[in-house]
Protein backbone atom coordinates (compact mmCIF):
# COMPACT_ATOMS: atom_id res chain seq x y z
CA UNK A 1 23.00 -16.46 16.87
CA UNK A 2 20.25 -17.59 15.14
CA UNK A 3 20.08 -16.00 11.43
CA UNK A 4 16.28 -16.01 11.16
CA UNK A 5 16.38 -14.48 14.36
CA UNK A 6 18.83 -11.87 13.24
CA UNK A 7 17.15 -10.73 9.59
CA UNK A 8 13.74 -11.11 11.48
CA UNK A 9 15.55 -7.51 13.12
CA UNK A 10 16.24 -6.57 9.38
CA UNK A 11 14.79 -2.76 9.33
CA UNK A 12 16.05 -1.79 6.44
CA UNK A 13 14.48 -4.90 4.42
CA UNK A 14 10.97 -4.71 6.41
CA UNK A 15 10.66 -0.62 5.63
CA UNK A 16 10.97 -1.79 1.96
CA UNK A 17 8.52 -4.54 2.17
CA UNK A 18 6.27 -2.10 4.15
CA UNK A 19 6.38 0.30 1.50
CA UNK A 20 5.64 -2.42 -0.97
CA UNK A 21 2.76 -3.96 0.53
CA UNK A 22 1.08 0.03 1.48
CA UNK A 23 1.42 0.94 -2.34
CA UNK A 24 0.21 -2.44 -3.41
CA UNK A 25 -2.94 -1.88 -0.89
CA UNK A 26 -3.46 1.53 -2.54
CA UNK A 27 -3.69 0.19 -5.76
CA UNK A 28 -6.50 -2.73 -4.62
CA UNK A 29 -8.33 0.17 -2.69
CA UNK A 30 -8.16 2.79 -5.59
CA UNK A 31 -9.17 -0.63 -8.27
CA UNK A 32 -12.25 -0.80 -5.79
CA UNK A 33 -13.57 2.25 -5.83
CA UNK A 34 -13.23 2.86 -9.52
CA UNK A 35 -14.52 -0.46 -10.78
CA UNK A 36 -16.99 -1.23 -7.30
CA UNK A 37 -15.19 -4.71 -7.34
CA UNK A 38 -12.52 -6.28 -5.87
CA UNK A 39 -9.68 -8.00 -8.00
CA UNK A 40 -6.79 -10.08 -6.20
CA UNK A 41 -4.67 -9.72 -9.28
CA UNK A 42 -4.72 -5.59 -8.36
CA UNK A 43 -2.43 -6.79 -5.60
CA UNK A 44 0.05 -9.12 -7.12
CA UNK A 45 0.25 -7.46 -10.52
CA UNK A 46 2.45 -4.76 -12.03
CA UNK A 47 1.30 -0.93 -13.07
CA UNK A 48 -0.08 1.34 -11.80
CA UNK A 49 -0.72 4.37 -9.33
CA UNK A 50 1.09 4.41 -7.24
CA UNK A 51 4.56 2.56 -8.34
CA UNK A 52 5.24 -0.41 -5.99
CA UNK A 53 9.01 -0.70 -7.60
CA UNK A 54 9.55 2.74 -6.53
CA UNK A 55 8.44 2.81 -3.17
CA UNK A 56 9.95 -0.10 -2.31
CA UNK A 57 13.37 1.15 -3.33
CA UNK A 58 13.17 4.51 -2.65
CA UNK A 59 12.08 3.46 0.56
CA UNK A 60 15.20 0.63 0.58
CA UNK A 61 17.44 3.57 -0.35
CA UNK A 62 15.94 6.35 2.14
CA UNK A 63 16.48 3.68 4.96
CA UNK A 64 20.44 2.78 3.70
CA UNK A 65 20.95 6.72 4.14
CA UNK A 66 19.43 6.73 7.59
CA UNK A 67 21.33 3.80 8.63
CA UNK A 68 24.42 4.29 7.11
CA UNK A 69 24.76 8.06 6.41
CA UNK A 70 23.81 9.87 3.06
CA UNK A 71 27.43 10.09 2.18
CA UNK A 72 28.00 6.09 2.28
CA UNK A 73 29.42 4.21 -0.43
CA UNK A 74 26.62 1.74 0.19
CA UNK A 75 23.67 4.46 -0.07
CA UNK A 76 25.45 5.80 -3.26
CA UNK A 77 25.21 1.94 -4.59
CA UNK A 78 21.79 1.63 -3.88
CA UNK A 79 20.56 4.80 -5.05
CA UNK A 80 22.04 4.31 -8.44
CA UNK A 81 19.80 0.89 -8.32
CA UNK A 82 16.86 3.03 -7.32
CA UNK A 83 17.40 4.64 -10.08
CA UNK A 84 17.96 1.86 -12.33
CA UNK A 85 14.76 0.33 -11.53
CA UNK A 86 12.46 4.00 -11.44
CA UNK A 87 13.58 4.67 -14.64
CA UNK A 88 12.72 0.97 -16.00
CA UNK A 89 9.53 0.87 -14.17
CA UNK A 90 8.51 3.92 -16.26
CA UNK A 91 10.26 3.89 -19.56
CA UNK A 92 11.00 0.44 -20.83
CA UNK A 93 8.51 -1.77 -19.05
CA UNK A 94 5.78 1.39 -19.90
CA UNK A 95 6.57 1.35 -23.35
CA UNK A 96 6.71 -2.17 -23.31
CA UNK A 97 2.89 -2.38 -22.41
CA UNK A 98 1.95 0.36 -25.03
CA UNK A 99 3.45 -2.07 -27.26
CA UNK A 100 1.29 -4.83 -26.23
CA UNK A 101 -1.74 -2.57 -26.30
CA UNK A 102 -1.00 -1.88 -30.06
CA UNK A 103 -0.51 -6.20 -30.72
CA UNK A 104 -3.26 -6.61 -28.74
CA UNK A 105 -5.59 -4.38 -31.25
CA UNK A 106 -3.70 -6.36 -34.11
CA UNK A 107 -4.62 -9.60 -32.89
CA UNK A 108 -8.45 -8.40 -32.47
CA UNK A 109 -8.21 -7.43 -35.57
CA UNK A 110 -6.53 -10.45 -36.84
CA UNK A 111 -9.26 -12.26 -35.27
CA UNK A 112 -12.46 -11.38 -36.04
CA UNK A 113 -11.28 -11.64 -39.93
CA UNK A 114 -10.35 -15.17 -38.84
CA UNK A 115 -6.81 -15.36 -39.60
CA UNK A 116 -5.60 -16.34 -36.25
CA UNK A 117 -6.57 -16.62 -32.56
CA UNK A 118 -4.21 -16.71 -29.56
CA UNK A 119 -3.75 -15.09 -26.49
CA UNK A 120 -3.61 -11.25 -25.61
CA UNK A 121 -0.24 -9.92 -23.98
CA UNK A 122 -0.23 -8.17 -21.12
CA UNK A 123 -0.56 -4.76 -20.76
CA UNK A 124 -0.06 -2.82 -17.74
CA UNK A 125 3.70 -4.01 -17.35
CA UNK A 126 5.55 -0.12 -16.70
CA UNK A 127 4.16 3.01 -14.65
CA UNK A 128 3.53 6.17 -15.75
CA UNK A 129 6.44 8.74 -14.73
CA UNK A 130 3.76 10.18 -12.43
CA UNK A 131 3.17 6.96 -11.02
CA UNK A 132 6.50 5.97 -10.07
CA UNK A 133 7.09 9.91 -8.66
CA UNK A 134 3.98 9.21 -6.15
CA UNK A 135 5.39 5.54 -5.43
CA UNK A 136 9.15 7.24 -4.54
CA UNK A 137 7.38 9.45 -2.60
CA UNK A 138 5.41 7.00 -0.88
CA UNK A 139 8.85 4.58 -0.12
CA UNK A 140 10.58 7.93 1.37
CA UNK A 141 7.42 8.77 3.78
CA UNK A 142 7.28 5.16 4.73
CA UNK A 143 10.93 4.99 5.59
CA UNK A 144 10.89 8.08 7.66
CA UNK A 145 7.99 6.96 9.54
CA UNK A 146 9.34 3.65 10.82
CA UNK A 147 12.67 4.56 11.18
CA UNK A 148 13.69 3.48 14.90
């Protein structure tokens, strides 16, 4: 059989990307309405509500339980790399971008006493634990709503 054929039948990876693409949509549409402008980078970039890391593999975990039964060594695998990635997507990459923030201000200062110019880091690299509750939330409902 044909192997594109067979992963285009992939449920389990398309209920992840699905939850992916709805909480990167969310983002754009809530960007929209609070700055009354629309910014492509909203949809491609990282941070913010609601976590696109954590729906997509809370969704990818959700649909490995479904699939394969909550008591599965492969569902135990993959929620301890849901995990993994929820708690990075809110502690370490977060306090990653509140670092940035703070060189950022450093660098303005820097620069308007003429000492040095270069470019700002980014920013919005983690989510806020909030954020990445309301993106897990999002993969689950996502998961149980196209399950076959």
């Amino acid at each position: 059989m044909d192997p594109f054929f067979e992963f285009s039948k992939n449920y389990i990876f398309f209920t992840s990307l699905a939850a992916w693409a709805i909480a990167q949509t969310i983002k754009v549409a809530l960007g929209v309405i609070r700055e009354k402008r629309f910014n492509f980078r909203w949809f491609v970039g990282t941070g913010g509500m609601p976590s696109a890391h954590a729906a997509s593999v809370a969704s990818l975990s959700t649909s490995i339980g479904i699939t394969y039964g909550f008591d599965s060594a492969l569902f135990a695998v993959t929620l301890a790399f849901t995990l993994i990635v929820m708690f990075d997507a809110q502690s370490l990459r977060y306090s990653s971008g509140r670092q940035a923030e703070i060189l950022n201000k450093m660098l303005d200062d820097i620069y308007w006493k003429h000492k040095l110019d270069d470019e700002k880091l980014k920013e919005f690299l983690g989510h806020t634990p909030i954020q990445v509750f309301v993106g897990a939330g999002l993969g689950i409902v996502v998961s149980l709503l196209l399950y076959k």
